[in-house]
PDB file of N, CA and C in Angstrom:
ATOM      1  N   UNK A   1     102.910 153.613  84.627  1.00  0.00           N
ATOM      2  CA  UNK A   1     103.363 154.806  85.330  1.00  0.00           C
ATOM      3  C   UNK A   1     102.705 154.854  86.705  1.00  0.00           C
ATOM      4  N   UNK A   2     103.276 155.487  87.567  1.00  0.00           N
ATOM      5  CA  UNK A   2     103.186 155.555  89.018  1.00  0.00           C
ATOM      6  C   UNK A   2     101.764 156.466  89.141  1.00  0.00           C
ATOM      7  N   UNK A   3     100.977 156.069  89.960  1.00  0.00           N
ATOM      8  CA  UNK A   3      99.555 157.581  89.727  1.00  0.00           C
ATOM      9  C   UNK A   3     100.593 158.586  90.692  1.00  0.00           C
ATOM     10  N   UNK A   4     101.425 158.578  91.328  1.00  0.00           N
ATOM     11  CA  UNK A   4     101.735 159.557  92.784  1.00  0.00           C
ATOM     12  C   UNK A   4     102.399 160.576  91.674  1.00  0.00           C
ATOM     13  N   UNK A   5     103.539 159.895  90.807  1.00  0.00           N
ATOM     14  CA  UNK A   5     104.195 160.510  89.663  1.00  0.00           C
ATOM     15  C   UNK A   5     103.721 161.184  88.348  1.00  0.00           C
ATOM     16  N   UNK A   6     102.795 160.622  88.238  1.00  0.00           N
ATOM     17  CA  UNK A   6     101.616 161.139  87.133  1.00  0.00           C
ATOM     18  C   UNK A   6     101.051 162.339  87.713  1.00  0.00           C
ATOM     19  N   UNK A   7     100.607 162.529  89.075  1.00  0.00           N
ATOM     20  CA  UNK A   7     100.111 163.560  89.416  1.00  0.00           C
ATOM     21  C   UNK A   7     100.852 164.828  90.141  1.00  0.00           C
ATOM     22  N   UNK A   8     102.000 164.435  90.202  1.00  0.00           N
ATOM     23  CA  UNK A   8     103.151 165.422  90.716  1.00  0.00           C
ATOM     24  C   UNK A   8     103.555 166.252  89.242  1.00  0.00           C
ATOM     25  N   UNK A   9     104.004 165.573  88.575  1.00  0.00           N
ATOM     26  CA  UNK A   9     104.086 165.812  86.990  1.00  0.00           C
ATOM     27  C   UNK A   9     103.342 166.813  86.523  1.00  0.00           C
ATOM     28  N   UNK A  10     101.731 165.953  86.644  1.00  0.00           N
ATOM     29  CA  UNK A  10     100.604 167.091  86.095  1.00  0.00           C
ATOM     30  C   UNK A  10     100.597 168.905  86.731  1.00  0.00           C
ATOM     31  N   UNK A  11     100.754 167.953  87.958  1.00  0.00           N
ATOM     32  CA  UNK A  11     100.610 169.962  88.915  1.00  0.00           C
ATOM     33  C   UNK A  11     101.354 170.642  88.765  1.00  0.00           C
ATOM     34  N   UNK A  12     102.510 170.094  88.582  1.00  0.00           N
ATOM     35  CA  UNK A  12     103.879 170.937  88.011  1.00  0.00           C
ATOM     36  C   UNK A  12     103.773 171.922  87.181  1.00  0.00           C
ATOM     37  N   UNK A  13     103.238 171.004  86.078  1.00  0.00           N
ATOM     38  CA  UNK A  13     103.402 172.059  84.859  1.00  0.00           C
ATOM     39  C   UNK A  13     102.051 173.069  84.583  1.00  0.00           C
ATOM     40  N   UNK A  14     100.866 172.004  85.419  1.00  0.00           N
ATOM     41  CA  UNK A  14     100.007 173.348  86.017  1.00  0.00           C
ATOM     42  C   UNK A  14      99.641 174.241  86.282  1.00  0.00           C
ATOM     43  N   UNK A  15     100.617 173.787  87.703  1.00  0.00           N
ATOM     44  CA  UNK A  15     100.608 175.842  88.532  1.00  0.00           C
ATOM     45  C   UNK A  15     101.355 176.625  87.299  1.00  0.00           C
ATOM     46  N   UNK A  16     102.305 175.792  86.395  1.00  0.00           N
ATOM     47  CA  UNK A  16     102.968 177.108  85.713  1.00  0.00           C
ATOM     48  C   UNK A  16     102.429 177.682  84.826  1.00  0.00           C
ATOM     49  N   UNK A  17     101.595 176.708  83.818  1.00  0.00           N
ATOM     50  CA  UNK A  17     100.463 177.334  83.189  1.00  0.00           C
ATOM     51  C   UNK A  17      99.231 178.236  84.023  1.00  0.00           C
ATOM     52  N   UNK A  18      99.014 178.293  85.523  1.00  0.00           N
ATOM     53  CA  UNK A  18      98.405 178.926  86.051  1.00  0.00           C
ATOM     54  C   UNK A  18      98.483 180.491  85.946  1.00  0.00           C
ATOM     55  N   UNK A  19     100.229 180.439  85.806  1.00  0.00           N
ATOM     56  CA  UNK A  19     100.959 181.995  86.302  1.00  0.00           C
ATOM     57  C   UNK A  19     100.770 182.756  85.000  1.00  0.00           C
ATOM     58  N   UNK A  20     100.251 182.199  83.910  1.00  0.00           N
ATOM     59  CA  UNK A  20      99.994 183.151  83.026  1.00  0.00           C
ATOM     60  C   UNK A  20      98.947 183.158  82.270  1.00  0.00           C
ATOM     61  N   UNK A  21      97.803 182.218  82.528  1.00  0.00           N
ATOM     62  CA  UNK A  21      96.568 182.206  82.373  1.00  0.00           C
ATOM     63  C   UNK A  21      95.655 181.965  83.629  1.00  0.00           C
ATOM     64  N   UNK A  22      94.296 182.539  83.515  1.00  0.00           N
ATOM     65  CA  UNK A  22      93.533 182.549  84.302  1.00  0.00           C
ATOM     66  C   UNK A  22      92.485 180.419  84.386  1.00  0.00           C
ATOM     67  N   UNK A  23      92.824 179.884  84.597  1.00  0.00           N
ATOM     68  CA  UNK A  23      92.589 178.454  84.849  1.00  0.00           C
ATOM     69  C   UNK A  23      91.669 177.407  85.753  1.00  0.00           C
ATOM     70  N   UNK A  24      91.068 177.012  85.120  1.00  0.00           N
ATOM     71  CA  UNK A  24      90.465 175.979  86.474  1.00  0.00           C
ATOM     72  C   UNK A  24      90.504 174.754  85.786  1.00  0.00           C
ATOM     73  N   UNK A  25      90.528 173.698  86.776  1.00  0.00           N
ATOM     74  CA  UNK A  25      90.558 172.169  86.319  1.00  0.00           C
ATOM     75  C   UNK A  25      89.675 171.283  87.364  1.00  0.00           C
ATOM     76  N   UNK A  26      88.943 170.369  86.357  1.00  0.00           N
ATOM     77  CA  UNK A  26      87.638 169.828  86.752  1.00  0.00           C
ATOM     78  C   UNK A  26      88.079 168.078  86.855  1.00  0.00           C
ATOM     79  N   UNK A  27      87.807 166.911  87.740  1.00  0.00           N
ATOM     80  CA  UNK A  27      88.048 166.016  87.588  1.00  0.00           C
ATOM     81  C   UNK A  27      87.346 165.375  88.056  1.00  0.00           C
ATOM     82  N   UNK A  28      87.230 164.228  87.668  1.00  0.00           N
ATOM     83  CA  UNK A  28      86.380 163.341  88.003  1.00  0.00           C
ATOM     84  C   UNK A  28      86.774 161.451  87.730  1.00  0.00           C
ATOM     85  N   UNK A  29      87.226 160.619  88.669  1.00  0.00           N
ATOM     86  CA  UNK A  29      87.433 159.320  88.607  1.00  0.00           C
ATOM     87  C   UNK A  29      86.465 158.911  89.446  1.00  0.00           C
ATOM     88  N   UNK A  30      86.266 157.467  89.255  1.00  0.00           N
ATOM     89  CA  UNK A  30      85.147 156.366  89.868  1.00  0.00           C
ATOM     90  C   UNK A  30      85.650 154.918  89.568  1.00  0.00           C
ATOM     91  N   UNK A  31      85.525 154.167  89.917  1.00  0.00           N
ATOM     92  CA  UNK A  31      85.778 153.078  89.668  1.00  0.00           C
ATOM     93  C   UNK A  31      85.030 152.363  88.382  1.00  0.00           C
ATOM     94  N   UNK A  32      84.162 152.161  88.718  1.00  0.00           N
ATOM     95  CA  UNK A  32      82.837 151.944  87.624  1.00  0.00           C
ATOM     96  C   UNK A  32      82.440 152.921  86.428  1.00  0.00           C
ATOM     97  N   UNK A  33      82.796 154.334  86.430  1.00  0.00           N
ATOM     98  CA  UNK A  33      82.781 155.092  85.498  1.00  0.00           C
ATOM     99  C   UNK A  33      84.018 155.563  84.479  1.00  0.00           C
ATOM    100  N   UNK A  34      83.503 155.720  83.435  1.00  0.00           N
ATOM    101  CA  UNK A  34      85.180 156.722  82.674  1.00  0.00           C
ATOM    102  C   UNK A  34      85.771 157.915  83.546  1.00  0.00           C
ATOM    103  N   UNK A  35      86.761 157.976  83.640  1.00  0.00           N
ATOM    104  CA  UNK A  35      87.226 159.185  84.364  1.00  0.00           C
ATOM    105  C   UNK A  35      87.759 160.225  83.643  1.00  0.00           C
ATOM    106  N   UNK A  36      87.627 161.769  83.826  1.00  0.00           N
ATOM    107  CA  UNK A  36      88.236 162.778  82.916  1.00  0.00           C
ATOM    108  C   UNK A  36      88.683 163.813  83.610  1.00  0.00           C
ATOM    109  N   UNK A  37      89.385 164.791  82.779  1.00  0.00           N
ATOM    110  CA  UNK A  37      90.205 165.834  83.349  1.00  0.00           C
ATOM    111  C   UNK A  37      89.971 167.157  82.526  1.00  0.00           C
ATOM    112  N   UNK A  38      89.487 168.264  83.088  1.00  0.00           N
ATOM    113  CA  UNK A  38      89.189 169.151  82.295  1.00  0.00           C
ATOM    114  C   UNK A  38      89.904 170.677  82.487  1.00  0.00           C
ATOM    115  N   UNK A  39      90.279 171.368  81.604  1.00  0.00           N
ATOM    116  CA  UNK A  39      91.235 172.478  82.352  1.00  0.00           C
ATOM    117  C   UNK A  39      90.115 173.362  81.063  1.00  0.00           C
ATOM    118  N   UNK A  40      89.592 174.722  82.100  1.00  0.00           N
ATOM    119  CA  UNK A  40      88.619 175.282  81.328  1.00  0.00           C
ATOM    120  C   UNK A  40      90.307 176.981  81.745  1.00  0.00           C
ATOM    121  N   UNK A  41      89.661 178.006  80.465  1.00  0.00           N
ATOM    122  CA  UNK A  41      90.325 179.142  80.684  1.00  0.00           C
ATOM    123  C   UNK A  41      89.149 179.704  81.127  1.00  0.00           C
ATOM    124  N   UNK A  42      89.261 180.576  82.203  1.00  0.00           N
ATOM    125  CA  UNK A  42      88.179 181.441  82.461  1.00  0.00           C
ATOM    126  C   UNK A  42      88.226 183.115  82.175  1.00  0.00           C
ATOM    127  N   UNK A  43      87.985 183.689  81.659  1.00  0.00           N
ATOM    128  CA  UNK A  43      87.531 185.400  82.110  1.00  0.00           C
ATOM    129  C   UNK A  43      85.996 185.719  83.180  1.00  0.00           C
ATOM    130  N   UNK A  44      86.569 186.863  83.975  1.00  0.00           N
ATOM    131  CA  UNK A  44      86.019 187.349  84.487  1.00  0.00           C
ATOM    132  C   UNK A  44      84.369 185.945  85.709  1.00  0.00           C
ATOM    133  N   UNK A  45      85.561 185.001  86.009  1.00  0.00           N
ATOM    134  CA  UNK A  45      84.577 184.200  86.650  1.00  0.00           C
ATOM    135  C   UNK A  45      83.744 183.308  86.204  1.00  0.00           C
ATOM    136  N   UNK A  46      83.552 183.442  84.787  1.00  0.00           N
ATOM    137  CA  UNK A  46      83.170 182.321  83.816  1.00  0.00           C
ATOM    138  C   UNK A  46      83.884 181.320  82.856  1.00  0.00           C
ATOM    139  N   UNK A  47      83.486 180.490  82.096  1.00  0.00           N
ATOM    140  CA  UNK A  47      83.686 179.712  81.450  1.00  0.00           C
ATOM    141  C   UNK A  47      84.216 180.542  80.109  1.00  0.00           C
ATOM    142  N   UNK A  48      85.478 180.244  79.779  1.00  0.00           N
ATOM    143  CA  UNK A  48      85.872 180.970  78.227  1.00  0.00           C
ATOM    144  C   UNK A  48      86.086 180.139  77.282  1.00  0.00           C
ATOM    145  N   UNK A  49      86.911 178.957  77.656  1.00  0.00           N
ATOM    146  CA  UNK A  49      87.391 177.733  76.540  1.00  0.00           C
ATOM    147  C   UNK A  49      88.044 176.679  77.268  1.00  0.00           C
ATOM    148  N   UNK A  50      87.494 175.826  76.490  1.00  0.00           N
ATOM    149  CA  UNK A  50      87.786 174.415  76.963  1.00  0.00           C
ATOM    150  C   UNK A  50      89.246 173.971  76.039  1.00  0.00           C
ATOM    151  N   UNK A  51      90.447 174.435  77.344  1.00  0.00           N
ATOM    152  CA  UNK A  51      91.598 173.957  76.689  1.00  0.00           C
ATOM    153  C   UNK A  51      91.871 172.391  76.961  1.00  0.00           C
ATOM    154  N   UNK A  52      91.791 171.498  77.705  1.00  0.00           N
ATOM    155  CA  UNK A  52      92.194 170.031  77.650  1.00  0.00           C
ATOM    156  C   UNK A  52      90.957 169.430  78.090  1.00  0.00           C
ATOM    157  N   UNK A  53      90.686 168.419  77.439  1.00  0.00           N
ATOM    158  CA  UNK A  53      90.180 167.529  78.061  1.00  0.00           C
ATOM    159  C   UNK A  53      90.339 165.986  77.441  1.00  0.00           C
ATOM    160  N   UNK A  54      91.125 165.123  78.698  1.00  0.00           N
ATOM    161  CA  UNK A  54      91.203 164.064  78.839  1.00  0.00           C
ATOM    162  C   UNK A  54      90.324 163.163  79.374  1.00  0.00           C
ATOM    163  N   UNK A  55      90.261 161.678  78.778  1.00  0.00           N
ATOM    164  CA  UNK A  55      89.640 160.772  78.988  1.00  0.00           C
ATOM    165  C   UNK A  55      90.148 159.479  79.248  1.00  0.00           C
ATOM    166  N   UNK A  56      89.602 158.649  80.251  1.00  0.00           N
ATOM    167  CA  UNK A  56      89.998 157.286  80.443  1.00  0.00           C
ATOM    168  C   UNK A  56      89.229 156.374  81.000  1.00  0.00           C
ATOM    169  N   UNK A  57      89.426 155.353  79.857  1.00  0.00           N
ATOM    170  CA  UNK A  57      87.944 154.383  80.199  1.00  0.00           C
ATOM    171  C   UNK A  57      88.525 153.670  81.790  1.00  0.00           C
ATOM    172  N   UNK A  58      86.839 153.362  82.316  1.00  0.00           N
ATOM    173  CA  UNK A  58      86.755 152.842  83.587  1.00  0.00           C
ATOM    174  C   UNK A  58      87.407 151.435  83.314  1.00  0.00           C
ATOM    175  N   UNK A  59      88.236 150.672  84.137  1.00  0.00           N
ATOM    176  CA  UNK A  59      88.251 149.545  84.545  1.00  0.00           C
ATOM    177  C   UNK A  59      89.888 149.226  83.156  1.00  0.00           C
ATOM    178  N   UNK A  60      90.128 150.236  83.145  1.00  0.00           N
ATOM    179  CA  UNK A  60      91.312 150.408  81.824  1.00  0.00           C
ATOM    180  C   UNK A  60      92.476 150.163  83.110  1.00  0.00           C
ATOM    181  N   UNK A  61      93.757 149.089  83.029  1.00  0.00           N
ATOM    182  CA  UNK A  61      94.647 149.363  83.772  1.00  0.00           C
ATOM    183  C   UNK A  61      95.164 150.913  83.998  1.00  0.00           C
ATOM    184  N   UNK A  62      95.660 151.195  85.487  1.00  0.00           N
ATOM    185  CA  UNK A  62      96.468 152.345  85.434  1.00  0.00           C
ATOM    186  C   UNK A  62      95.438 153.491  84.873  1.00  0.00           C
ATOM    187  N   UNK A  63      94.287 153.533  84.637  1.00  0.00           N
ATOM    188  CA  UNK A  63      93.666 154.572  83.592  1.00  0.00           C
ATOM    189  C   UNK A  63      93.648 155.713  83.930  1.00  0.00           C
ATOM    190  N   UNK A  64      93.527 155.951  85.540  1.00  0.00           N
ATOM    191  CA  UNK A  64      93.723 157.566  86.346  1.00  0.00           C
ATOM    192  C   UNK A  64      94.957 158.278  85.778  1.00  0.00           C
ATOM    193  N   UNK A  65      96.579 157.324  86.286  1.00  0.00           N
ATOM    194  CA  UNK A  65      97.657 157.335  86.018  1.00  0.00           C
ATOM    195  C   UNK A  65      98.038 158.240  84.499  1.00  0.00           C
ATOM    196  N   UNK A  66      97.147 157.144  83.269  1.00  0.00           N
ATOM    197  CA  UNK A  66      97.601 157.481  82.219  1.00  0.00           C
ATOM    198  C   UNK A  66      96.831 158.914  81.846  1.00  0.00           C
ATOM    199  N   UNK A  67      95.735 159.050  81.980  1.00  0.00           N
ATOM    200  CA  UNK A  67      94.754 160.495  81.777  1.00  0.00           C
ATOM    201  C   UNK A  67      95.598 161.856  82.817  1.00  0.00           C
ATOM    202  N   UNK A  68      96.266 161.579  84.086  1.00  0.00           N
ATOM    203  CA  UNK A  68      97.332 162.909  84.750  1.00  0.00           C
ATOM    204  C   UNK A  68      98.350 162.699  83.467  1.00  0.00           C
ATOM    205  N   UNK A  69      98.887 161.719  82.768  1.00  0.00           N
ATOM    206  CA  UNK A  69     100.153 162.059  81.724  1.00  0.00           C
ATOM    207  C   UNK A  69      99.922 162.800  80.806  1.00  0.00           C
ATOM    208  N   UNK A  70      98.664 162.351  80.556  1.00  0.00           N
ATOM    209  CA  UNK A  70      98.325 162.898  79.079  1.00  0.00           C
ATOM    210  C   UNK A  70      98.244 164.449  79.253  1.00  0.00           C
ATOM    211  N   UNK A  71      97.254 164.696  80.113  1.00  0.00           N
ATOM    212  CA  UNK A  71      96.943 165.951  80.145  1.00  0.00           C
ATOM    213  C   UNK A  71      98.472 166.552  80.701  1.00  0.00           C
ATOM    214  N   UNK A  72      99.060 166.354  81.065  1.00  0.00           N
ATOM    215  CA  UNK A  72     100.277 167.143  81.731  1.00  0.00           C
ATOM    216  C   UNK A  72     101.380 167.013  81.002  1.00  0.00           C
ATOM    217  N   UNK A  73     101.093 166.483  79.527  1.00  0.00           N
ATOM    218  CA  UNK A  73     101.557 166.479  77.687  1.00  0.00           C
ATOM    219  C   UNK A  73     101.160 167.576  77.556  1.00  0.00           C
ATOM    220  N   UNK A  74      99.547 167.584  77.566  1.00  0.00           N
ATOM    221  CA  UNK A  74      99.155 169.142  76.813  1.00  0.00           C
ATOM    222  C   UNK A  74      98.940 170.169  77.684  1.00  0.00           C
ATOM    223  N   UNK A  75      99.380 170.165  78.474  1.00  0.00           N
ATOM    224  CA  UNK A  75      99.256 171.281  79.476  1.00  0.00           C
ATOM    225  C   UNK A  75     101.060 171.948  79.208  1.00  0.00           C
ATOM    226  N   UNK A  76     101.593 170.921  78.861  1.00  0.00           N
ATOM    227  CA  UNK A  76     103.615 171.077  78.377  1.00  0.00           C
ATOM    228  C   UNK A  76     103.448 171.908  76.864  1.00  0.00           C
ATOM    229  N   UNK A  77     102.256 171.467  76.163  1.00  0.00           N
ATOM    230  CA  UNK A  77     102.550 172.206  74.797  1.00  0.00           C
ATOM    231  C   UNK A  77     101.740 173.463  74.817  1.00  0.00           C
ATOM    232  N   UNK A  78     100.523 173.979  75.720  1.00  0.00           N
ATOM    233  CA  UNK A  78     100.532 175.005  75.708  1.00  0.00           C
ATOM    234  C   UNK A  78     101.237 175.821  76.494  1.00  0.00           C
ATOM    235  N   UNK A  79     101.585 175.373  77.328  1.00  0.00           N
ATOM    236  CA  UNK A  79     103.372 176.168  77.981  1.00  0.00           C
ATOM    237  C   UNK A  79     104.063 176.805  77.019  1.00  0.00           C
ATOM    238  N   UNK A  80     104.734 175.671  76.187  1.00  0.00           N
ATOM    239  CA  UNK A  80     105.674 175.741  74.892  1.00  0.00           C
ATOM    240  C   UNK A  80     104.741 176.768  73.597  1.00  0.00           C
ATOM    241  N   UNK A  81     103.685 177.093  72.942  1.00  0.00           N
ATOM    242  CA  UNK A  81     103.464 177.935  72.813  1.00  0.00           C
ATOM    243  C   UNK A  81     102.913 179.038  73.228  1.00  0.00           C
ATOM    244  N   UNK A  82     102.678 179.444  74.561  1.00  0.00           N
ATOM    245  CA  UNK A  82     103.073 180.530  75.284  1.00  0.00           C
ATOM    246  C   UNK A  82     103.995 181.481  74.964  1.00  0.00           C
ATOM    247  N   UNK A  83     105.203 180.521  75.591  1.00  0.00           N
ATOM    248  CA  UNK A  83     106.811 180.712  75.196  1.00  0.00           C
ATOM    249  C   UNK A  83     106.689 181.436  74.028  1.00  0.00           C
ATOM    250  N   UNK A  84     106.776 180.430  72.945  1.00  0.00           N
ATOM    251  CA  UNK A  84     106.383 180.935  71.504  1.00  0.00           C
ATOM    252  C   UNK A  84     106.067 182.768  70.991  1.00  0.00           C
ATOM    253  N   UNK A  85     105.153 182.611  71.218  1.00  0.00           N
ATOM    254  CA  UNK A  85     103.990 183.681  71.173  1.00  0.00           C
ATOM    255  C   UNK A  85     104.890 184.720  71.882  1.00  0.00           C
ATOM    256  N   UNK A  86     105.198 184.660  72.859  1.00  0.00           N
ATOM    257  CA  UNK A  86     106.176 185.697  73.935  1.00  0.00           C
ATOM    258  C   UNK A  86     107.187 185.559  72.957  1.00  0.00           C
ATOM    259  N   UNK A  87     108.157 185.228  72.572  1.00  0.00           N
ATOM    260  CA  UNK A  87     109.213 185.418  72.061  1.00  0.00           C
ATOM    261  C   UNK A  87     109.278 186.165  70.866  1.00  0.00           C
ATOM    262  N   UNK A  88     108.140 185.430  69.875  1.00  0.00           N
ATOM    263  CA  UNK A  88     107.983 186.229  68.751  1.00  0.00           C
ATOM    264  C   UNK A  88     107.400 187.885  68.947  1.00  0.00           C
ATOM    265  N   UNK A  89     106.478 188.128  70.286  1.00  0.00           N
ATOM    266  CA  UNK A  89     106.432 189.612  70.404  1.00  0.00           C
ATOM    267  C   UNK A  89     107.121 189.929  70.714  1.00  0.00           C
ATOM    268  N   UNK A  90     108.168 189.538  71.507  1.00  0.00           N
ATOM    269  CA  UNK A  90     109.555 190.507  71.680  1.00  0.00           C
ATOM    270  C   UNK A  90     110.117 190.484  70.648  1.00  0.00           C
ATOM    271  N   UNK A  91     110.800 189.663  69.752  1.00  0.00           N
ATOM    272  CA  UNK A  91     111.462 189.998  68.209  1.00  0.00           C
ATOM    273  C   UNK A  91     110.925 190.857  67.250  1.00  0.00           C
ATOM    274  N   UNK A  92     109.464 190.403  67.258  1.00  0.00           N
ATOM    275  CA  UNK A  92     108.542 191.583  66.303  1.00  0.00           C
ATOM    276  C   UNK A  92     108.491 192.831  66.610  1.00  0.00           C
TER     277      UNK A  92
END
């Protein structure tokens, strides 16, 4: 996978998870080191829960590439139960 596409992908579904949770995301690549991706929920300016965190070993082909997919998988399924959750309080 393309890293330019991997990371267009990721932000995408991002900002949209942004618009209804409070969010920050932590990253870190190196050449020589594992690289990871961290999306923390915050209240009130702190640390609340550690919703994703991805990993990818250093010197792994593509490994930046594949760690923006992954996470921008689970950044798609807590979208999708969002959704969820919203729908069922409106029916209930």
């Amino acid at each position: 996978m393309d890293l330019n596409a991997a990371i267009d992908e990721f932000y995408e579904v991002y900002r949209k998870l942004q618009k209804h949770m409070k969010i920050r995301m932590h990253t870190h690549f190196a050449q020589r080191e594992d690289g990871y991706i961290e999306i923390w929920q915050y209240r009130n300016n702190a640390r609340e829960k550690l919703l994703v965190k991805v990993t990818a070993e250093a010197g792994e082909p593509d490994a930046e590439a594949q760690c923006y997919a992954k996470a921008a998988d689970f950044v798609q399924n807590i979208l999708r139960e969002q959704e969820e959750q919203q729908d069922q309080r409106a029916a209930g």
